[in-house]
PDB file of N, CA and C in Angstrom:
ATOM      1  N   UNK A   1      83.282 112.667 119.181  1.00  0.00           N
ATOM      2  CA  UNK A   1      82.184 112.752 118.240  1.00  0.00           C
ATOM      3  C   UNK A   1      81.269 113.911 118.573  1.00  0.00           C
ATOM      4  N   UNK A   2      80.622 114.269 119.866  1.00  0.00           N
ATOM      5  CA  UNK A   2      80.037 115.192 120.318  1.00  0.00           C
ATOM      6  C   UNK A   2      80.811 116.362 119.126  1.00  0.00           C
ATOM      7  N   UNK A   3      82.062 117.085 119.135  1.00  0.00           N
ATOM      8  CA  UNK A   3      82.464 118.380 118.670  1.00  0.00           C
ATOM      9  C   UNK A   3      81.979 118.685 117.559  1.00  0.00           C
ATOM     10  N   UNK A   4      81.955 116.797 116.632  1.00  0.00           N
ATOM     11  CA  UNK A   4      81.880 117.307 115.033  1.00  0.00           C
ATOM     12  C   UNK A   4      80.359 117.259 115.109  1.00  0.00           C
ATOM     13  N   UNK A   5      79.716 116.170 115.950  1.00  0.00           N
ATOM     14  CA  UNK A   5      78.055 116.310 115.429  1.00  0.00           C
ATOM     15  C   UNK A   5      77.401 118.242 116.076  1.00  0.00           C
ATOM     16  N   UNK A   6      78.147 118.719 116.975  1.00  0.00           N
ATOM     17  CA  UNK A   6      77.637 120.119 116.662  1.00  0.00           C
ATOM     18  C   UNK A   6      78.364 120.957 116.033  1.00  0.00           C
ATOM     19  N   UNK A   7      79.383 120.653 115.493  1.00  0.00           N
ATOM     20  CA  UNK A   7      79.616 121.351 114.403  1.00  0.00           C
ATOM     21  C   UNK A   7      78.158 121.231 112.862  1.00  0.00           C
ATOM     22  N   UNK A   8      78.036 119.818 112.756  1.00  0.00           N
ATOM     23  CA  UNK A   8      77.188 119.523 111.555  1.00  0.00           C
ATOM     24  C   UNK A   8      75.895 120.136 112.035  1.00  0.00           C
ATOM     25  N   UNK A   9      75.314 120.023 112.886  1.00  0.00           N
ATOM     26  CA  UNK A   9      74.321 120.565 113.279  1.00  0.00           C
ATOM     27  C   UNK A   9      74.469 122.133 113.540  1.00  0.00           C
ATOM     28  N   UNK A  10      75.157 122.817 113.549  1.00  0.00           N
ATOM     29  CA  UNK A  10      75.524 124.193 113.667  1.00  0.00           C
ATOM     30  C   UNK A  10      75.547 124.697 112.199  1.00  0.00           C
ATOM     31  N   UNK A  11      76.228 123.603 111.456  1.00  0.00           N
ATOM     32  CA  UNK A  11      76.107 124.504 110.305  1.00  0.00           C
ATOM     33  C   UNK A  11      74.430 124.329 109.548  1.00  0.00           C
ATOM     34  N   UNK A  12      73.908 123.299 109.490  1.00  0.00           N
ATOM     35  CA  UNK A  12      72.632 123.361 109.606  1.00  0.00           C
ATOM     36  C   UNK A  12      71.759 124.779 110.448  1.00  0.00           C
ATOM     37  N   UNK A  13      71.996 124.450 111.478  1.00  0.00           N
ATOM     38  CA  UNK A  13      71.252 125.747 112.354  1.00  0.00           C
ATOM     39  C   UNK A  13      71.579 126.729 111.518  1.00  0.00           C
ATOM     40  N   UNK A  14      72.975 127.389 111.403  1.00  0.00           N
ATOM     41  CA  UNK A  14      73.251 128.766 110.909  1.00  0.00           C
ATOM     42  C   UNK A  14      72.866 129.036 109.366  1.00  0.00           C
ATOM     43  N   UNK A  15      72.450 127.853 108.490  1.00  0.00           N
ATOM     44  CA  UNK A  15      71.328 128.400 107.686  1.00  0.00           C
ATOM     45  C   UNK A  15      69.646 128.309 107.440  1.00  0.00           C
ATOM     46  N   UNK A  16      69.104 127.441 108.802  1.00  0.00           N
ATOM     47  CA  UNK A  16      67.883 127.528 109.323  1.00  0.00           C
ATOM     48  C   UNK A  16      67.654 129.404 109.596  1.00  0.00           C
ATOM     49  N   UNK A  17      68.791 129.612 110.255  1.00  0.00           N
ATOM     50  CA  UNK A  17      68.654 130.958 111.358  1.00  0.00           C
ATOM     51  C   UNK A  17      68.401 132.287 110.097  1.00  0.00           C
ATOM     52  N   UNK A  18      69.234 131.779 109.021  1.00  0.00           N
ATOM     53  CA  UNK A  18      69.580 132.539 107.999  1.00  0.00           C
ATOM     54  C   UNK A  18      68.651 133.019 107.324  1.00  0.00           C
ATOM     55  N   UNK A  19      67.249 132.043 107.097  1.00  0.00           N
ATOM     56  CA  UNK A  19      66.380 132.365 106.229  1.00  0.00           C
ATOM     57  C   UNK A  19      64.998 132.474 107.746  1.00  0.00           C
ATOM     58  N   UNK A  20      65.362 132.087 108.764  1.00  0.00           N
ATOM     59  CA  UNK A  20      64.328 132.533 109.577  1.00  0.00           C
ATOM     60  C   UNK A  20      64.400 134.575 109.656  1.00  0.00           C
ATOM     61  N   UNK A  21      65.687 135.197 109.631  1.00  0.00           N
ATOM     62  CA  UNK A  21      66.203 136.063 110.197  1.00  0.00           C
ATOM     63  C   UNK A  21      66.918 136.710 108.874  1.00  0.00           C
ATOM     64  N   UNK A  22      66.161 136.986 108.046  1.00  0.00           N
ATOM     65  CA  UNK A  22      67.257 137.823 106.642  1.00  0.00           C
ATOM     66  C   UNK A  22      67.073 139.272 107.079  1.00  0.00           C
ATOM     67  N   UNK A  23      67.761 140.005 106.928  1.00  0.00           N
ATOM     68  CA  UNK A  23      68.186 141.525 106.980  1.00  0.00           C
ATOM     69  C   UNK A  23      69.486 142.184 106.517  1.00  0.00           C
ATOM     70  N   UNK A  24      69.329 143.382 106.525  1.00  0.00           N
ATOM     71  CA  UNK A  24      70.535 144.039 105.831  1.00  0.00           C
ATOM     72  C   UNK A  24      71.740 144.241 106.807  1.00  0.00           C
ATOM     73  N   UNK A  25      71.481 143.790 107.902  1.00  0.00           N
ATOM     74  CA  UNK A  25      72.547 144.141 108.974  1.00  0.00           C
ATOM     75  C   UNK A  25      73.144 142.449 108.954  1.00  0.00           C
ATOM     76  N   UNK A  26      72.440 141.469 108.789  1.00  0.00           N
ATOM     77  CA  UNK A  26      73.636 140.247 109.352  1.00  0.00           C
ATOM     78  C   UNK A  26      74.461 139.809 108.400  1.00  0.00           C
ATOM     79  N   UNK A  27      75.104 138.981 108.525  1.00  0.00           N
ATOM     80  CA  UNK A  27      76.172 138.474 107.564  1.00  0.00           C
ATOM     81  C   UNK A  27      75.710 137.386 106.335  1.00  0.00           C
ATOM     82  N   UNK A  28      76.400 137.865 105.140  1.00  0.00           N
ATOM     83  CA  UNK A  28      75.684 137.099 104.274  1.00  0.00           C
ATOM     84  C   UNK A  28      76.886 136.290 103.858  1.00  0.00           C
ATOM     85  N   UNK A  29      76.965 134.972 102.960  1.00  0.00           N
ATOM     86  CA  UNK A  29      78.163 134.301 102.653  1.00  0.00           C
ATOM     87  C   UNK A  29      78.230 133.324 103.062  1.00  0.00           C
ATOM     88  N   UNK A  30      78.257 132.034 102.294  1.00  0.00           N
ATOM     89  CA  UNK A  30      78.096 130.540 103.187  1.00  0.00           C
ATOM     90  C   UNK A  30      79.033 130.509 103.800  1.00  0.00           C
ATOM     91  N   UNK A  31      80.027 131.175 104.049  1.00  0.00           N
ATOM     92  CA  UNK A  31      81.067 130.831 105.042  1.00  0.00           C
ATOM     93  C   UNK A  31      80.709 131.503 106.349  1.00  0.00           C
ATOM     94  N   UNK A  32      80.619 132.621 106.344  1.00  0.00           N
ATOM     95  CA  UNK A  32      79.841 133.722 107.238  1.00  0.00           C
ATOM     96  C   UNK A  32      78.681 132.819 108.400  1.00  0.00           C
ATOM     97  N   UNK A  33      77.566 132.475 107.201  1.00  0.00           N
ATOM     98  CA  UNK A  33      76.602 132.185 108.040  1.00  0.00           C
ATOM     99  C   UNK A  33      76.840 130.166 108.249  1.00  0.00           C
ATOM    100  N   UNK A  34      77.648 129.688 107.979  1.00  0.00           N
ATOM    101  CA  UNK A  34      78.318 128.520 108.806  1.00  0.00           C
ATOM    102  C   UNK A  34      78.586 128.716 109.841  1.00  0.00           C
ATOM    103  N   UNK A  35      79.977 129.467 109.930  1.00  0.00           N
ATOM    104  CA  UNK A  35      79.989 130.356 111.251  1.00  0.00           C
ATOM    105  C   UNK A  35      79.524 130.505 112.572  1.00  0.00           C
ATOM    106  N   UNK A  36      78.247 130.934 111.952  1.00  0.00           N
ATOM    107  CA  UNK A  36      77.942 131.765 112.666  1.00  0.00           C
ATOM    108  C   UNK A  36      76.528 130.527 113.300  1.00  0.00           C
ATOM    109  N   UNK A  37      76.242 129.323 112.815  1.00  0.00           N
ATOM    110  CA  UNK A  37      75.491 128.421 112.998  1.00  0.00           C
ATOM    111  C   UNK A  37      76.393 127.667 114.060  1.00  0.00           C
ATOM    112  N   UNK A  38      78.187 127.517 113.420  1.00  0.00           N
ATOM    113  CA  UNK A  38      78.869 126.640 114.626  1.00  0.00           C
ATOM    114  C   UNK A  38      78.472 127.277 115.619  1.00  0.00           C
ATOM    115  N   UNK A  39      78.809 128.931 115.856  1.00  0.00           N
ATOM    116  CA  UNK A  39      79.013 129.393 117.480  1.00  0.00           C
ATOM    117  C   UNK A  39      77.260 129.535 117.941  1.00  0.00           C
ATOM    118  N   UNK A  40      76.292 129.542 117.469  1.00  0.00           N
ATOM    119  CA  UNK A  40      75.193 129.524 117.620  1.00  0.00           C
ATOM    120  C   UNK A  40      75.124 127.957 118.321  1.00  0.00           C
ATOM    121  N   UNK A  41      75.376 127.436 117.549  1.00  0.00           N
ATOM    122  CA  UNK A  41      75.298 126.002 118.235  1.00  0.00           C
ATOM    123  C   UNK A  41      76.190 125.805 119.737  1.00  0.00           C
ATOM    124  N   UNK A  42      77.433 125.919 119.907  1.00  0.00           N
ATOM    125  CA  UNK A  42      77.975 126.005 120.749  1.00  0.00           C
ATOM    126  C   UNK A  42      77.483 126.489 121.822  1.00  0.00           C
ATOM    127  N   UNK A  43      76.932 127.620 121.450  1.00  0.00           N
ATOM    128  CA  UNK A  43      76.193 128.750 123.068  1.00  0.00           C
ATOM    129  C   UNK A  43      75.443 128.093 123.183  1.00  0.00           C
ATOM    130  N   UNK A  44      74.699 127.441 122.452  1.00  0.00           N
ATOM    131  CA  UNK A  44      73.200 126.785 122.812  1.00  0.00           C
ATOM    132  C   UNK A  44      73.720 125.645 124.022  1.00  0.00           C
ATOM    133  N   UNK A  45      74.784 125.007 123.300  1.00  0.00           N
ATOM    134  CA  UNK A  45      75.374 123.608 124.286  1.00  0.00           C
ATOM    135  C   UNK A  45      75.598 124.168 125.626  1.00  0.00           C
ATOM    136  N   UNK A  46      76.613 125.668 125.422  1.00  0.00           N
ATOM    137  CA  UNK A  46      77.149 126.226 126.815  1.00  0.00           C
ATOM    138  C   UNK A  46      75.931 126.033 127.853  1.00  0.00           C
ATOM    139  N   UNK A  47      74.788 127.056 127.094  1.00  0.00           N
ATOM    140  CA  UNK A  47      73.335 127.354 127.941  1.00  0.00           C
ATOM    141  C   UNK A  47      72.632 126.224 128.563  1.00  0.00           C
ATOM    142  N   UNK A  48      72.871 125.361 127.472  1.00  0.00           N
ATOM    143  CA  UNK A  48      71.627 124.120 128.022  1.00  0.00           C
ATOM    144  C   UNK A  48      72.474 123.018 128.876  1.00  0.00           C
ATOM    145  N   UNK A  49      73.651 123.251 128.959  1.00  0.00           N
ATOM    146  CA  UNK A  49      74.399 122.392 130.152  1.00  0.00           C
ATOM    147  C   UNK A  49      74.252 123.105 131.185  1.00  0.00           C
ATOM    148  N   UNK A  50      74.623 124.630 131.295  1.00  0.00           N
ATOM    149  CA  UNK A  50      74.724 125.561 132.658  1.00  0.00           C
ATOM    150  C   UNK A  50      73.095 125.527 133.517  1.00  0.00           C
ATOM    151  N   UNK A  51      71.934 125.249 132.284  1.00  0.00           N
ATOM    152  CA  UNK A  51      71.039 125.679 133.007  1.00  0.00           C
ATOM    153  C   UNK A  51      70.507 123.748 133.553  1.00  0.00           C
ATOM    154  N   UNK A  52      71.059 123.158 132.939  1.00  0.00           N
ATOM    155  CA  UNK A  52      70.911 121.466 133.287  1.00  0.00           C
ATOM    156  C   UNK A  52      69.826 120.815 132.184  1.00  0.00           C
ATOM    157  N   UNK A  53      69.883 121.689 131.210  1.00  0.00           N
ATOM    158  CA  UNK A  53      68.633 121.147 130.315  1.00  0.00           C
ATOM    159  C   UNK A  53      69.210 120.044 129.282  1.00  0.00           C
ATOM    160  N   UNK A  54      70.635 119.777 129.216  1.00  0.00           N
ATOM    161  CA  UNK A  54      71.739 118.771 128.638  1.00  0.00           C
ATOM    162  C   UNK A  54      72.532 118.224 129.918  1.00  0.00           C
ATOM    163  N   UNK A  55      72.808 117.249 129.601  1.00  0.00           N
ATOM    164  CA  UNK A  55      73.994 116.309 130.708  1.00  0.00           C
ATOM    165  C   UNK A  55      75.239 116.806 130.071  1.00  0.00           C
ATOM    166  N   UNK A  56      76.815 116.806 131.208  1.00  0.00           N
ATOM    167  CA  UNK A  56      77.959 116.809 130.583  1.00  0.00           C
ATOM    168  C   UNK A  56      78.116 116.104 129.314  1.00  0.00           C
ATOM    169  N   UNK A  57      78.178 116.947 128.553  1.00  0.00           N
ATOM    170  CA  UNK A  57      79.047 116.156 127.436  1.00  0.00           C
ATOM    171  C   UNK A  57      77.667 116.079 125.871  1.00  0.00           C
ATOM    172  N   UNK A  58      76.819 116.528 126.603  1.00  0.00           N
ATOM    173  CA  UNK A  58      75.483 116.123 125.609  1.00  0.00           C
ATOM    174  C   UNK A  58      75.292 117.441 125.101  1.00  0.00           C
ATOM    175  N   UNK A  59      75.287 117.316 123.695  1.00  0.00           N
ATOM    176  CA  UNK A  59      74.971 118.977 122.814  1.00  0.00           C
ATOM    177  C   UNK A  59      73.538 119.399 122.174  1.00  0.00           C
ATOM    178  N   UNK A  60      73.953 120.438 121.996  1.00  0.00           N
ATOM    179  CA  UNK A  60      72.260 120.873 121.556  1.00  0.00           C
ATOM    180  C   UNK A  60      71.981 120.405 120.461  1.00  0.00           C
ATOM    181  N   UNK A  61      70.345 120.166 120.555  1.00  0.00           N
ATOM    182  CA  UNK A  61      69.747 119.254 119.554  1.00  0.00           C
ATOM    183  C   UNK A  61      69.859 120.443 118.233  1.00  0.00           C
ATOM    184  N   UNK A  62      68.907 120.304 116.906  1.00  0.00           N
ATOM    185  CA  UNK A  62      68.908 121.136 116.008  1.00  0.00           C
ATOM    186  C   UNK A  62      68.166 122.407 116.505  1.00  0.00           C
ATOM    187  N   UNK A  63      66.746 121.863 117.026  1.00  0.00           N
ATOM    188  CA  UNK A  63      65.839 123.360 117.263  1.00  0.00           C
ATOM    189  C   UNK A  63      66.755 124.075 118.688  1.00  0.00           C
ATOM    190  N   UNK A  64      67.368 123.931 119.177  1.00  0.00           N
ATOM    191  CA  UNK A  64      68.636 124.369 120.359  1.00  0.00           C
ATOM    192  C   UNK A  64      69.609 125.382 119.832  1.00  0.00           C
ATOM    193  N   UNK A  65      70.325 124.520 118.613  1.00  0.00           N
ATOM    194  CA  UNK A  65      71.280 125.304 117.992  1.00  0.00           C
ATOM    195  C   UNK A  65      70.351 126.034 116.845  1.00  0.00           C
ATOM    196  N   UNK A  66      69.413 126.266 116.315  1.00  0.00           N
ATOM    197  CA  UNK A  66      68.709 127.224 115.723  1.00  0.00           C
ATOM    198  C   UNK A  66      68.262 128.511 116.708  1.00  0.00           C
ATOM    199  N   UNK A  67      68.074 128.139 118.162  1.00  0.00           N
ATOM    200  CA  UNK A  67      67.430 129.373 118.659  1.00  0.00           C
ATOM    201  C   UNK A  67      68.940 129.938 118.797  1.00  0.00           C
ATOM    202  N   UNK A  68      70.382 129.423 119.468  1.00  0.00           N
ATOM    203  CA  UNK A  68      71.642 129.796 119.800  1.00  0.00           C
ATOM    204  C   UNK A  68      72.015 130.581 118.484  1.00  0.00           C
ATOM    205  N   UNK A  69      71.675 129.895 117.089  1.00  0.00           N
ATOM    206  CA  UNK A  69      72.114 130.393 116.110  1.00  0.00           C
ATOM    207  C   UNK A  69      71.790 132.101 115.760  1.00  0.00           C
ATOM    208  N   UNK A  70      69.636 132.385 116.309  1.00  0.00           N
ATOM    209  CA  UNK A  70      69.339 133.095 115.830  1.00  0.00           C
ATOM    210  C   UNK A  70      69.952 134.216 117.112  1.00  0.00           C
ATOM    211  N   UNK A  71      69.959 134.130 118.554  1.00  0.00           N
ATOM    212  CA  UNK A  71      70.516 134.557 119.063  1.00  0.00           C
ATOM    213  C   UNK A  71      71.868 135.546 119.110  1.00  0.00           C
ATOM    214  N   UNK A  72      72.780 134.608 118.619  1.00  0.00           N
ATOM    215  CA  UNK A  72      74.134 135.223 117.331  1.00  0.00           C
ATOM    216  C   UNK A  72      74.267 136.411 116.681  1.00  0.00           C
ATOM    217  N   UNK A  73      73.490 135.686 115.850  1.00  0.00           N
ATOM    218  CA  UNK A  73      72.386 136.607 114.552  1.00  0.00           C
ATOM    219  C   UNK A  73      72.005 138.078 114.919  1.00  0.00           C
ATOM    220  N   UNK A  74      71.241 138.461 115.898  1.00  0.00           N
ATOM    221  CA  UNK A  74      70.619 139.263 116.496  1.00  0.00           C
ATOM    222  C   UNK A  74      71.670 140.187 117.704  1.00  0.00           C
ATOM    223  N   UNK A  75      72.612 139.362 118.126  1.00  0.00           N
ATOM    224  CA  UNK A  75      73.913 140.174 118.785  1.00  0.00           C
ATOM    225  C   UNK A  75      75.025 140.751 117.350  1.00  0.00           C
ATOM    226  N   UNK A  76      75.176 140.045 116.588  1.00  0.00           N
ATOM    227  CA  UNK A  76      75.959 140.343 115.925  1.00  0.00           C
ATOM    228  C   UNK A  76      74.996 141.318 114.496  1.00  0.00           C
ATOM    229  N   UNK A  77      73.807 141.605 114.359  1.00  0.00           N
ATOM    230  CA  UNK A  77      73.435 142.423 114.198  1.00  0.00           C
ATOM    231  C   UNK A  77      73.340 143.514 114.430  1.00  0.00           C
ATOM    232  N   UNK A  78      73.033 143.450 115.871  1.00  0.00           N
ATOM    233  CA  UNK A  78      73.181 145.065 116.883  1.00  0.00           C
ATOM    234  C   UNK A  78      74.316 145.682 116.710  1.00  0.00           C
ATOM    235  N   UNK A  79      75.400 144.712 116.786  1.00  0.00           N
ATOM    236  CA  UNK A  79      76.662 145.161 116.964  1.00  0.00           C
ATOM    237  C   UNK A  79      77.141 146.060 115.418  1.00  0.00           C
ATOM    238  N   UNK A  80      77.057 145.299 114.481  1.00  0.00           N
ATOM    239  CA  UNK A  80      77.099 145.332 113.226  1.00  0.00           C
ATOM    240  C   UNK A  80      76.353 146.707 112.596  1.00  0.00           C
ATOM    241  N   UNK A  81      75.467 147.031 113.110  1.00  0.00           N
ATOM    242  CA  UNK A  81      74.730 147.982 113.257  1.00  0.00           C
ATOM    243  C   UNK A  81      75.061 149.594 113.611  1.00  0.00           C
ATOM    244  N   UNK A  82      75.226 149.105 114.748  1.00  0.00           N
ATOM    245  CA  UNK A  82      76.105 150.564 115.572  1.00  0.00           C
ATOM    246  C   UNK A  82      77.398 150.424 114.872  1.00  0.00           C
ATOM    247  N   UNK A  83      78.113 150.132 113.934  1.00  0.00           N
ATOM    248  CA  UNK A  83      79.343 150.407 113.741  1.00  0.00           C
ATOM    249  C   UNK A  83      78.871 151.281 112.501  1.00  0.00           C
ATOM    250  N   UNK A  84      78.209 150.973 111.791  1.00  0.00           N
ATOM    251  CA  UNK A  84      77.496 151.479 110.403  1.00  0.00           C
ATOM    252  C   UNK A  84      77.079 152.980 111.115  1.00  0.00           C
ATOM    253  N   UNK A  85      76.040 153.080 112.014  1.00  0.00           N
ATOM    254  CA  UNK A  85      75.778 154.359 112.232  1.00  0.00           C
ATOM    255  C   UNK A  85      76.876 155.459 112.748  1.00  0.00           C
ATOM    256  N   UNK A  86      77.594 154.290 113.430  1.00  0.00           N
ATOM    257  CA  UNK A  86      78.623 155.430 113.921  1.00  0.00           C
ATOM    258  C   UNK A  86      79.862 156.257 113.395  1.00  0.00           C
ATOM    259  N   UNK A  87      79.968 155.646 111.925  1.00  0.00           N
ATOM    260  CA  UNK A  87      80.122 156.566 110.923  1.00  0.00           C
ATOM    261  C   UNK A  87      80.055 157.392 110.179  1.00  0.00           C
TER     262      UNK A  87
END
């Protein structure tokens, strides 16, 4: 149960993150920014187990996977970014 409730909560996050964080560099497309809410969510889980702020097995809450989400967001911006200029 843990996988799917941060999945649901990820995709939540990744359109919290979406309208916290609009710009011309991130990804637009409900599929896109689902996405991009799962792996937002996920890192958040990775982070907040490694640093002990979750127990094994316990996932990030919503405001968790919103900061993981906007995090994402903001790498995959940069990135997204420099490919545009470097053309």
């Amino acid at each position: 149960m843990g996988i799917i409730w941060t999945i649901i909560i990820g995709f939540i996050a990744g359109v919290v993150a979406k309208f916290v964080m609009p710009g011309d560099n991130e990804p637009s497309g409900f599929i896109l920014t689902t996405i991009l809410g799962i792996v937002g969510a996920f890192v958040a889980t990775y982070l907040g187990q490694a640093l002990g702020w979750y127990r094994p097995g316990e996932g990030a809450g919503l405001i968790g996977a919103v900061v993981g989400a906007i995090i994402v967001l903001l790498v995959y911006g940069f990135f997204a970014g420099r490919q545009r200029r470097s053309i």
